[in-house]
Protein backbone atom coordinates (compact mmCIF):
# COMPACT_ATOMS: atom_id res chain seq x y z
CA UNK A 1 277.14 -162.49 -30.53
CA UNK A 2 279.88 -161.25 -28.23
CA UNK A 3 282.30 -161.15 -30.81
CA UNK A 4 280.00 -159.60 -33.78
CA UNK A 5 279.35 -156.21 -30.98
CA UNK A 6 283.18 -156.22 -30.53
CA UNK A 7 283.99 -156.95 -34.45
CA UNK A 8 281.62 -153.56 -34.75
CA UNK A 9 282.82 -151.52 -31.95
CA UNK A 10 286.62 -151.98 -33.80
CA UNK A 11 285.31 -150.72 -36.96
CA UNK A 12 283.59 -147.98 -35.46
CA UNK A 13 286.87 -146.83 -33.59
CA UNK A 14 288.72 -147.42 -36.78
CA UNK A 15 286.62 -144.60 -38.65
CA UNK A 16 286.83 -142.25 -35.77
CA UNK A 17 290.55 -142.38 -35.88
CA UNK A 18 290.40 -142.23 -39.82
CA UNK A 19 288.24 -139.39 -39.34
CA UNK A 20 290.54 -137.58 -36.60
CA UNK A 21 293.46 -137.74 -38.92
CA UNK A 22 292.15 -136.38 -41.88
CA UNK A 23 291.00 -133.64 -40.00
CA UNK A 24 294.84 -132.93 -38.40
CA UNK A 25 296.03 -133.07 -41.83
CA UNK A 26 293.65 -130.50 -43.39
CA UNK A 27 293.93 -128.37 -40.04
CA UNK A 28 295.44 -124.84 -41.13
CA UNK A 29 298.63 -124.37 -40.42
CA UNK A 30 300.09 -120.84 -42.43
CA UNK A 31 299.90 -117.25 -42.77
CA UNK A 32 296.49 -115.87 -42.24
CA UNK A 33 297.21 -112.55 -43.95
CA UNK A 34 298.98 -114.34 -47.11
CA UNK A 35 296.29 -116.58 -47.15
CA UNK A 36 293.61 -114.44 -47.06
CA UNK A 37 294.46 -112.09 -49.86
CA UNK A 38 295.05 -115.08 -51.97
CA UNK A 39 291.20 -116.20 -51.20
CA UNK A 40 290.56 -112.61 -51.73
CA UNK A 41 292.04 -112.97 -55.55
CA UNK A 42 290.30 -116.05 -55.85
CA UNK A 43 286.80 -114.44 -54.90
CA UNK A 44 287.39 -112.00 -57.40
CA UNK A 45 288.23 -113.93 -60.38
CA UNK A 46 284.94 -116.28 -60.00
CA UNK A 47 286.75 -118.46 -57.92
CA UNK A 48 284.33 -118.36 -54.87
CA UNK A 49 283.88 -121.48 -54.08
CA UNK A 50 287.66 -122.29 -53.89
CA UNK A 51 288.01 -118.84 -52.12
CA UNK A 52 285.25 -120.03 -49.60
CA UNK A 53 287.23 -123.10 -48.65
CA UNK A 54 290.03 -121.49 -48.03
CA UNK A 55 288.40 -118.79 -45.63
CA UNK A 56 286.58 -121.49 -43.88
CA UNK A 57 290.37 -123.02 -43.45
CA UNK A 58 291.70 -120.33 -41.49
CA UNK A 59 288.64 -120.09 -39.41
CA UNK A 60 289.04 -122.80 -37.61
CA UNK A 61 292.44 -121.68 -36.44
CA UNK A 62 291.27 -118.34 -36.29
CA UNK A 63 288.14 -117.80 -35.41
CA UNK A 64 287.96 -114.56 -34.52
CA UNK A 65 289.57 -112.90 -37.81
CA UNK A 66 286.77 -110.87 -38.12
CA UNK A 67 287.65 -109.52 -41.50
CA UNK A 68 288.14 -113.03 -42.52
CA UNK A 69 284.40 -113.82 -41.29
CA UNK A 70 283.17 -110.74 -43.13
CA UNK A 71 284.60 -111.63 -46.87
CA UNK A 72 283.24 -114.91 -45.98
CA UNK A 73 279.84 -113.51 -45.41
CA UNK A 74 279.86 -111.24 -48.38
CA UNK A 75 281.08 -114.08 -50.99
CA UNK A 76 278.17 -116.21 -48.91
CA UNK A 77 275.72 -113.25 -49.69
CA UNK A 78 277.36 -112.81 -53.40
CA UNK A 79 276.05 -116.23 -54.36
CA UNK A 80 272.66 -115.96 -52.72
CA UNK A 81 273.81 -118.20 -49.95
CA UNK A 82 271.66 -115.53 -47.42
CA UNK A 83 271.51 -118.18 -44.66
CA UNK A 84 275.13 -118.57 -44.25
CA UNK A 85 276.01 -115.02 -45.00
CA UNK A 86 273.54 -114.07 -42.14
CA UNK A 87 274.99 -116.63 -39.85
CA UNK A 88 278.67 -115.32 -40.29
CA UNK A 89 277.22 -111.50 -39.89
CA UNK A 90 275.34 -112.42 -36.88
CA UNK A 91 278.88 -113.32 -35.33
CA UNK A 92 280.79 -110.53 -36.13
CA UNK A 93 278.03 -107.63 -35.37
CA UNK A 94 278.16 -109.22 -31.97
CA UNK A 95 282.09 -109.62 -31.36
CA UNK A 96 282.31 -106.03 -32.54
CA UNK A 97 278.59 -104.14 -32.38
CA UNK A 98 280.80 -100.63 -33.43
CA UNK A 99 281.32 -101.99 -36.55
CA UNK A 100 279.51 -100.05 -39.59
CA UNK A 101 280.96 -102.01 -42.34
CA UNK A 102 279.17 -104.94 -40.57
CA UNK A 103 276.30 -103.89 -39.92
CA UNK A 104 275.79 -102.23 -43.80
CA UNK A 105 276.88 -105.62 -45.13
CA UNK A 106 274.48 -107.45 -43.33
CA UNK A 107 271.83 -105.34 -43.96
CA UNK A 108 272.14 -105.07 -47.56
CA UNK A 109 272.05 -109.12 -47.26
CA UNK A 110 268.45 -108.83 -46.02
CA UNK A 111 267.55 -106.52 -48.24
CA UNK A 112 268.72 -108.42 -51.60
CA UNK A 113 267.31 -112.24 -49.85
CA UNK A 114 263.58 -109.73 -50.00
CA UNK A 115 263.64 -110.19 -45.87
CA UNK A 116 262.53 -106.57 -45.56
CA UNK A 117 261.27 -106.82 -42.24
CA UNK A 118 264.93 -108.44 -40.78
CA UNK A 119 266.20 -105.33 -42.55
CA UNK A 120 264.09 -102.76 -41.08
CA UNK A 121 264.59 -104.31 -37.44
CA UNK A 122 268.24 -104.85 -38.07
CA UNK A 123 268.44 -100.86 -39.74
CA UNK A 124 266.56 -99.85 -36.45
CA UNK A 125 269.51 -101.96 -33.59
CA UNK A 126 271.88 -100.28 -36.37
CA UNK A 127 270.48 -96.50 -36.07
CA UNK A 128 270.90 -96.76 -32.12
CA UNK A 129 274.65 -97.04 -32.53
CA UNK A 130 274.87 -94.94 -35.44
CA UNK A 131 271.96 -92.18 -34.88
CA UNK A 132 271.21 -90.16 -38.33
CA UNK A 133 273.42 -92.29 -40.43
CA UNK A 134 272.68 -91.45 -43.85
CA UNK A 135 274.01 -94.98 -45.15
CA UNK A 136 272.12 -97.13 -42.93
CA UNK A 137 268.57 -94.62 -43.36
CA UNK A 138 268.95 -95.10 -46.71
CA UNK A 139 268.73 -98.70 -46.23
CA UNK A 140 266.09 -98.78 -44.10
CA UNK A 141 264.36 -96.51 -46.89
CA UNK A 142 264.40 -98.57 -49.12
CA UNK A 143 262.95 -101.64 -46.31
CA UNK A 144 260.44 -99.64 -46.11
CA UNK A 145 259.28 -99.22 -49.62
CA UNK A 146 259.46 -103.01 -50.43
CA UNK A 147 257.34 -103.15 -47.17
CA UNK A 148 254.12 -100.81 -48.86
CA UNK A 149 255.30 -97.82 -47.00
CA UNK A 150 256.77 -95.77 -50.02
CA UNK A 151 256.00 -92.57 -48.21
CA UNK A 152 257.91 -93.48 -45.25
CA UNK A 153 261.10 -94.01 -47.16
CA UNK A 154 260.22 -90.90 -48.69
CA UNK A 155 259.96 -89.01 -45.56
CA UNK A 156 263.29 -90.88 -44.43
CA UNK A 157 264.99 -89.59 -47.50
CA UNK A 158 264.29 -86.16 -46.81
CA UNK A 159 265.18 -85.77 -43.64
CA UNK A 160 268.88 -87.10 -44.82
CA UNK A 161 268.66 -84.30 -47.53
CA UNK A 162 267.10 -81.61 -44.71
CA UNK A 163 270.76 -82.08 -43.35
CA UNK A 164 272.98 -82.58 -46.14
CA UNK A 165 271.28 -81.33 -49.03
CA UNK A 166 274.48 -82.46 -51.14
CA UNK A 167 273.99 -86.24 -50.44
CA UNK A 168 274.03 -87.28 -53.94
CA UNK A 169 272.73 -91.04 -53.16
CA UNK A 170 269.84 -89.41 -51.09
CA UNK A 171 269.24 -87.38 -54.45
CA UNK A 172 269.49 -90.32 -56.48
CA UNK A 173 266.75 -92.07 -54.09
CA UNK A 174 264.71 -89.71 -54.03
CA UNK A 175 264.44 -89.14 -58.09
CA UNK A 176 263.46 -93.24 -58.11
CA UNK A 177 261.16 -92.72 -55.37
CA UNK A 178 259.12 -89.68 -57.13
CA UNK A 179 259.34 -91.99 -60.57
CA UNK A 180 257.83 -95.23 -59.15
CA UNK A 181 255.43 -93.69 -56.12
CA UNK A 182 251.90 -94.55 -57.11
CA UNK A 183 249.95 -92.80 -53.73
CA UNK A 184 246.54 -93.72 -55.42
CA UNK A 185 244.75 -97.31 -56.69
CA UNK A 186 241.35 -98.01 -58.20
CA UNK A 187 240.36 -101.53 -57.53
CA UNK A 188 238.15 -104.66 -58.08
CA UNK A 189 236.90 -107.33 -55.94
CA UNK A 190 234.68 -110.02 -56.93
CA UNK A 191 233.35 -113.66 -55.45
CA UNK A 192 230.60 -115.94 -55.80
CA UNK A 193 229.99 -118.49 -53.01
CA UNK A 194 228.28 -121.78 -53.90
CA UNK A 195 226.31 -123.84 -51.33
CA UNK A 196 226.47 -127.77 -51.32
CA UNK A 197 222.39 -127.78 -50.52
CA UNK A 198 219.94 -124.96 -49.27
CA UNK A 199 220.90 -121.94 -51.09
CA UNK A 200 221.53 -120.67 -54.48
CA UNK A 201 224.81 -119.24 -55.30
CA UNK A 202 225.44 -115.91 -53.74
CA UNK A 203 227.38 -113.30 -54.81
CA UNK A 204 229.90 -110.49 -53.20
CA UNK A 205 231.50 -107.27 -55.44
CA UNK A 206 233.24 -104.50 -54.30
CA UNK A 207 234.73 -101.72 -56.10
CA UNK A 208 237.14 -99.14 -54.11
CA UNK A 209 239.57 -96.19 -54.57
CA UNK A 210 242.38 -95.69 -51.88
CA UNK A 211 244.53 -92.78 -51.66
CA UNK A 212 248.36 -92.77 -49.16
CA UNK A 213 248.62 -89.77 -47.33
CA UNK A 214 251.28 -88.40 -45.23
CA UNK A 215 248.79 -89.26 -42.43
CA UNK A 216 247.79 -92.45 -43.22
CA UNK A 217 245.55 -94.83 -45.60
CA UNK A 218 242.04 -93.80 -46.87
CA UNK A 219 239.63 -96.53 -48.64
CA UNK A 220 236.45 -95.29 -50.03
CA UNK A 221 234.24 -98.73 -51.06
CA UNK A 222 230.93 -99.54 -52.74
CA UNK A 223 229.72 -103.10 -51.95
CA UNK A 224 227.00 -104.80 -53.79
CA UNK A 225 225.17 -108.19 -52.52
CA UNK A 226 223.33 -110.47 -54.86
CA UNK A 227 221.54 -113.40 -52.68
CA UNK A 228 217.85 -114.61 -52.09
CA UNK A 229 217.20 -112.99 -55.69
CA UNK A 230 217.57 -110.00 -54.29
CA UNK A 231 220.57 -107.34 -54.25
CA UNK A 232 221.91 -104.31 -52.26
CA UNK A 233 224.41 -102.11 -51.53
CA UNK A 234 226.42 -100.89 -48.76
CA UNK A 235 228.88 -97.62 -48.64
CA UNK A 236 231.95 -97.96 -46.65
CA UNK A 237 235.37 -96.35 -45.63
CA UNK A 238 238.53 -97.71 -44.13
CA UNK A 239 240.73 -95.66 -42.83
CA UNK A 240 244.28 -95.93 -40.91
CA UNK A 241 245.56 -92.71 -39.47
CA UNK A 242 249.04 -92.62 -37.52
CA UNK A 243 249.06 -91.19 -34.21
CA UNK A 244 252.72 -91.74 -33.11
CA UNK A 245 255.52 -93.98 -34.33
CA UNK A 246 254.87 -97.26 -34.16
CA UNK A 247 250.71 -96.52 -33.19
CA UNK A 248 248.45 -96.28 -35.70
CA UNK A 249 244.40 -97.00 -35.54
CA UNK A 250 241.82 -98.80 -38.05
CA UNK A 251 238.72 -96.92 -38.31
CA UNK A 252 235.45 -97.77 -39.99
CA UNK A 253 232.35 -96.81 -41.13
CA UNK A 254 229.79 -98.01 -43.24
CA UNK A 255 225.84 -97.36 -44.01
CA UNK A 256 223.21 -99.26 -46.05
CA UNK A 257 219.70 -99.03 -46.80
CA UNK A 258 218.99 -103.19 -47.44
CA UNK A 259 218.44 -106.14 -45.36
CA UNK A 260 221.30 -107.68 -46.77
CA UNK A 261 224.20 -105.60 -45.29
CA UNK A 262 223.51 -104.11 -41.14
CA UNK A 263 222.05 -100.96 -41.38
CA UNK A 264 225.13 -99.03 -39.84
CA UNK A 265 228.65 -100.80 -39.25
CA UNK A 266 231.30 -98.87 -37.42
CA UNK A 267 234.93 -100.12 -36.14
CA UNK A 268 237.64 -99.28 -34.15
CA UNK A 269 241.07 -100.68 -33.51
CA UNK A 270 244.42 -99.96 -32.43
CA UNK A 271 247.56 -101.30 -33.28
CA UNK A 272 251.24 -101.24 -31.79
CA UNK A 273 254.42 -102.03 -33.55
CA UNK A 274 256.76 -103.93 -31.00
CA UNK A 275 260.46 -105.34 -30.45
CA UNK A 276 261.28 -108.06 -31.94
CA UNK A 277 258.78 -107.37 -35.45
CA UNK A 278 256.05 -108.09 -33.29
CA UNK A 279 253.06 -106.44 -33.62
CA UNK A 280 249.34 -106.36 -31.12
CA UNK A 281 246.23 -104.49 -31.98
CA UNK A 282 242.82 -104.75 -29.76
CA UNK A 283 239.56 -102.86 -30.71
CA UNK A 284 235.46 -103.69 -31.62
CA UNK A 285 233.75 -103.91 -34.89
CA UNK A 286 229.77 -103.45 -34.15
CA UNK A 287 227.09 -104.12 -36.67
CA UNK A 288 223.44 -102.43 -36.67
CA UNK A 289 220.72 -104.63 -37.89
CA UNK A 290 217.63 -104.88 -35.85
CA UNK A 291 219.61 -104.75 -32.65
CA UNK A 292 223.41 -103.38 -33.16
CA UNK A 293 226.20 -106.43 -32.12
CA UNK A 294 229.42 -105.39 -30.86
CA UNK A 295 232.59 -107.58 -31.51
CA UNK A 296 235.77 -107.66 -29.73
CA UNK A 297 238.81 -108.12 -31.07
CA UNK A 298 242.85 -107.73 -31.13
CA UNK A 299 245.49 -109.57 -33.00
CA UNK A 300 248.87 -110.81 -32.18
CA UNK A 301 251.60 -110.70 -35.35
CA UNK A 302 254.86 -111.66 -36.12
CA UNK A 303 257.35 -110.99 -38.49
CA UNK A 304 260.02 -113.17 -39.50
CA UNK A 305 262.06 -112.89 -42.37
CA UNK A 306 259.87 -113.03 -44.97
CA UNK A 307 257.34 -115.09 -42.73
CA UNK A 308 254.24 -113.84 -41.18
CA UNK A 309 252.16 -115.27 -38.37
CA UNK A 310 249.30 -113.48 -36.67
CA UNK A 311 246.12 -114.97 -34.39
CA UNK A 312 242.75 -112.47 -34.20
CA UNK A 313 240.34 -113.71 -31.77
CA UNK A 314 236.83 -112.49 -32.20
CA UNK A 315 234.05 -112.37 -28.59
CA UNK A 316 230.42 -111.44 -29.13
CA UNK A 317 228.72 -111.18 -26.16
CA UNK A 318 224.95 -111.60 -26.57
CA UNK A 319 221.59 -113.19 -24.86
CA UNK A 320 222.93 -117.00 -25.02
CA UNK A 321 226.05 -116.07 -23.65
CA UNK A 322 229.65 -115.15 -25.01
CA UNK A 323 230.74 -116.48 -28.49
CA UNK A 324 234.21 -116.79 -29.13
CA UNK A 325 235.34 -117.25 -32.62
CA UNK A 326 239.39 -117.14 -34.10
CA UNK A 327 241.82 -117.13 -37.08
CA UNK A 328 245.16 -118.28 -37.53
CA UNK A 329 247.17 -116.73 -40.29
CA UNK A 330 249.89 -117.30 -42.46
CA UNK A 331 251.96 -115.59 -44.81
CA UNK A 332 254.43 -116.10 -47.41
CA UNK A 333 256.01 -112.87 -48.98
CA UNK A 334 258.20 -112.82 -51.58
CA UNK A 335 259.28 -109.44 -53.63
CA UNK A 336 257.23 -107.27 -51.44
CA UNK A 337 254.24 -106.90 -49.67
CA UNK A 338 251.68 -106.64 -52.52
CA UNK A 339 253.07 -110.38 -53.16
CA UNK A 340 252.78 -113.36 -51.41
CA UNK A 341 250.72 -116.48 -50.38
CA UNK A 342 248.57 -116.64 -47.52
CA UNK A 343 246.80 -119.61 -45.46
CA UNK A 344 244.21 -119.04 -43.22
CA UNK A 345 242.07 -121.80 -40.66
CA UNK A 346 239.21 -120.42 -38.44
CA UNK A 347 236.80 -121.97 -36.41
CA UNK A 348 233.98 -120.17 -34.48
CA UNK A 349 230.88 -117.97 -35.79
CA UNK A 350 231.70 -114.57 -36.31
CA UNK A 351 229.42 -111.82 -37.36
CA UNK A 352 232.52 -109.11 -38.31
CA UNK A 353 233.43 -112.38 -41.03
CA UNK A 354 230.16 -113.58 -42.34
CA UNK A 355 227.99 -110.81 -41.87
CA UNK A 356 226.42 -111.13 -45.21
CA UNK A 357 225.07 -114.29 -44.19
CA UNK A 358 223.31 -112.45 -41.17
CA UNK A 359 219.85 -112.64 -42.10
CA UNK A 360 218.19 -110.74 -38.65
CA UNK A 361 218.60 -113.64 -35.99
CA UNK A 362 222.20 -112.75 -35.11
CA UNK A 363 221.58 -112.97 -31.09
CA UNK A 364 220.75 -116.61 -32.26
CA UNK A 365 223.04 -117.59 -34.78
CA UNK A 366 226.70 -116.08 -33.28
CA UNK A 367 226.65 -119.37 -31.67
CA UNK A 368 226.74 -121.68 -34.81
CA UNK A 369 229.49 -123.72 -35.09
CA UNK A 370 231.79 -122.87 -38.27
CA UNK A 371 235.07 -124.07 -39.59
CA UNK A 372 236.85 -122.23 -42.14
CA UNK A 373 240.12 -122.76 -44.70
CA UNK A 374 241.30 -120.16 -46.67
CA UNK A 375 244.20 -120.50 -49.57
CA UNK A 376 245.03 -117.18 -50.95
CA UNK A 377 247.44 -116.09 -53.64
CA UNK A 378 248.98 -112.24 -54.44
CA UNK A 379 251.12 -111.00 -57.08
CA UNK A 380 252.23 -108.04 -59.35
CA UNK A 381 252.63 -107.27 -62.81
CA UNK A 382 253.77 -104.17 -64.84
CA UNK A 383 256.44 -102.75 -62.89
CA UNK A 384 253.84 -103.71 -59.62
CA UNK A 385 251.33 -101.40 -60.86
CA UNK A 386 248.57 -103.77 -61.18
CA UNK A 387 248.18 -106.33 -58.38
CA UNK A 388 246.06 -109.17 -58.67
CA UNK A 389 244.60 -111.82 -55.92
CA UNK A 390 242.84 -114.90 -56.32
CA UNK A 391 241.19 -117.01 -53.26
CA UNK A 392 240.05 -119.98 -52.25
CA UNK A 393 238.07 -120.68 -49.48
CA UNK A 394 235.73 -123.34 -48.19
CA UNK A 395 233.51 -123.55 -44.91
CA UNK A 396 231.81 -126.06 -42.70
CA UNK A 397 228.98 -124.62 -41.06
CA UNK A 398 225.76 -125.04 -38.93
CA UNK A 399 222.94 -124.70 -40.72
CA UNK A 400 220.87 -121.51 -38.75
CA UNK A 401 217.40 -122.90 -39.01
CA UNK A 402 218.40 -126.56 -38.46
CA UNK A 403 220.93 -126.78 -35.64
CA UNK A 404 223.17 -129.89 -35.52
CA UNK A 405 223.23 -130.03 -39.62
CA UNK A 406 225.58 -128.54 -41.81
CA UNK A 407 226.11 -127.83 -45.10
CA UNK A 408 229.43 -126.82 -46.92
CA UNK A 409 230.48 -123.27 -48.73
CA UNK A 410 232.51 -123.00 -52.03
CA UNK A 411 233.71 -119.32 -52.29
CA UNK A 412 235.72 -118.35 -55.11
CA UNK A 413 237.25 -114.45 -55.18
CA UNK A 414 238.87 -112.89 -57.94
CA UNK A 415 240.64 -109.22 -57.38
CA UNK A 416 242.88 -106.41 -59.29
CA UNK A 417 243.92 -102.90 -58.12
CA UNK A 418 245.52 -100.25 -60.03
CA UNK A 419 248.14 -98.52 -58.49
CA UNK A 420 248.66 -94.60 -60.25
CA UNK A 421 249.81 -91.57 -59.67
């Protein structure tokens, strides 16, 4: 036994040494600048790969050749190697945060891996060193396009030309921006949930027309509610003016004249951009049926990279007490923001979710327990002028009139908007 543990500790010791002198014979040992512009050649004549090997070779006798590090990165980013490139700009920017080349390059690696929001955070760190760059606002233009906000980029592009009205790649930008900005969409929405006992199939349509102004979102919607063989319709608008950079509100209003929608339903909620592509919101949603029932809520998001995470807990206060209801979110984007995947869990009653299942008891029924999975999917076609959705969604919930049983809910959703001019 004693000389099997000894017989392996050898070996062991045997590769470590085996291991140490490979290593001192590979170790660098030349000139940097020669070397460099021969990796540099290499790079250039679709070589990378032997050019990256060499750059990583110097590095680790000269770590801090920062223009070594920054080739590196931008072959890295070249190949669509993002990680690493991001890695190696993440050192450099912070040996030498004066740096514009840097921070461009690494930037423009966000940008072209789709991480729009890493660019826009990065473009803001970069615009404190470099106030009214035209270079780096142009980038951040275009983060905020590929982020829904084509009108922002706009308004960044014309404050560039407001002070050099000569800046030919601010022209340029500008031309693609007035080609390809669609400030108006016409859309669809339609779903059909299906009940595993108790209720017929129910079903949910909306059709809406939004318009992007200057001053924020409008959404003008017609609802219609087919359930209990009956149907009705509610009228409702969304709207999301900006008050001040980074603050901008959610505002609602809606009306009906059926027993299948509240009466009245009015909202409002605020929402702060923070460091860090964070973002918090807090505000009420209340809904007038035979008594009106006010909602709290708020949200905490996150941005990162192309990642999204946010948590909205919902409180509705009524005569048995407090109910407390929440969603976790996920999402996955990928070109921009009109595409992506999206997984959602709740658990908890909420009235601002399911009100069309609100049939006049809501004091009673906010406290029903619920659990809720959502799978959604996102995408664009033509040029992303028509976006198109598709959802999944199934629930586990108390039955209202016979507490302690449940029953389960299929809902299937199906939608396309229709982004013009």
């Amino acid at each position: 036994m004693i000389l099997k543990s000894i017989t392996k500790i050898f070996i062991l010791l045997c590769f470590t040494t085996v291991a140490q002198l490979s290593a001192q014979q590979t170790a660098y040992n030349g000139d940097p600048d020669s070397s460099f512009e021969t990796a540099r050649k290499l790079a250039f004549n679709d070589q990378r790969k032997q050019a990256q090997d060499t750059l990583v070779n110097i590095l680790t006798k000269y770590p801090n050749y920062s223009d070594i590090r920054t080739f590196l990165a931008t072959t890295y980013s070249w190949d669509g190697d993002y990680k690493k490139a991001r890695k190696e700009f993440a050192f450099v920017i912070n040996d030498d945060p004066k740096n514009k080349a840097n921070w461009v390059a690494a930037i423009k690696n966000e940008l072209w891996s789709d991480s729009y929001y890493d660019a826009m955070e990065m473009s803001k760190k970069a615009l404190q060193i470099f106030p009214d760059d035209s270079e780096i606002l142009l980038l951040s233009a275009s983060a905020k396009e590929n982020t829904n906000n084509p009108l922002e980029a706009l308004k960044i592009v014309n404050s560039i030309l407001e002070k050099n009205p000569d800046d030919t790649k601010a022209q340029e930008y500008k031309n693609s921006l007035n080609q390809s900005l669609r400030t108006n969409s016409v859309g669809l929405r339609s779903a059909v949930d299906v009940y595993s006992e108790v209720f017929d199939p129910m079903q949910f349509h909306t059709l809406k027309l939004s318009r992007i102004t200057q001053y924020g979102s409008v959404i003008a919607k017609v609802n219609f509610n087919r359930r209990f063989k009956e149907n009705g319709t509610q009228f409702e608008v969304d709207m999301y003016p900006k008050i001040a950079k980074g603050l901008y509100a959610y505002v609602n209003f809606g009306v009906a004249n059926s027993f299948l929608f509240p009466d009245f339903r009015y909202g409002l909620e605020l929402h702060q951009s923070l460091p860090y592509s964070f973002e918090v919101s807090a505000g009420f949603r209340a809904l007038q049926f035979s008594t009106t029932t006010t909602i709290y809520t708020g949200s905490i998001g996150w941005y990162t990279g192309n990642d999204y995470w946010s948590i909205r807990p919902y409180l509705t206060p009524g005569d048995g007490g407090l109910s407390t209801s929440g969603i976790l979110n996920y999402r996955k984007y990928r070109s921009n923001a009109d595409n992506y995947l999206s997984l959602a869990f709740s658990m908890g009653f909420s009235p601002e979710i399911y009100q069309f299942k609100v049939d006049g008891n809501e004091n009673t029924i906010i406290n029903l327990q619920s659990q809720r999975f959502n799978l959604s999917y996102f995408f664009t076609t033509n040029q992303n002028r028509n976006a198109w959705g598709a959802q999944f969604d199934i629930t586990h919930q108390e039955i209202s009139f016979d507490p302690g049983n449940y029953f389960w809910i299929y809902s299937f959703t199906l939608s396309w908007d229709l982004k013009f001019k």
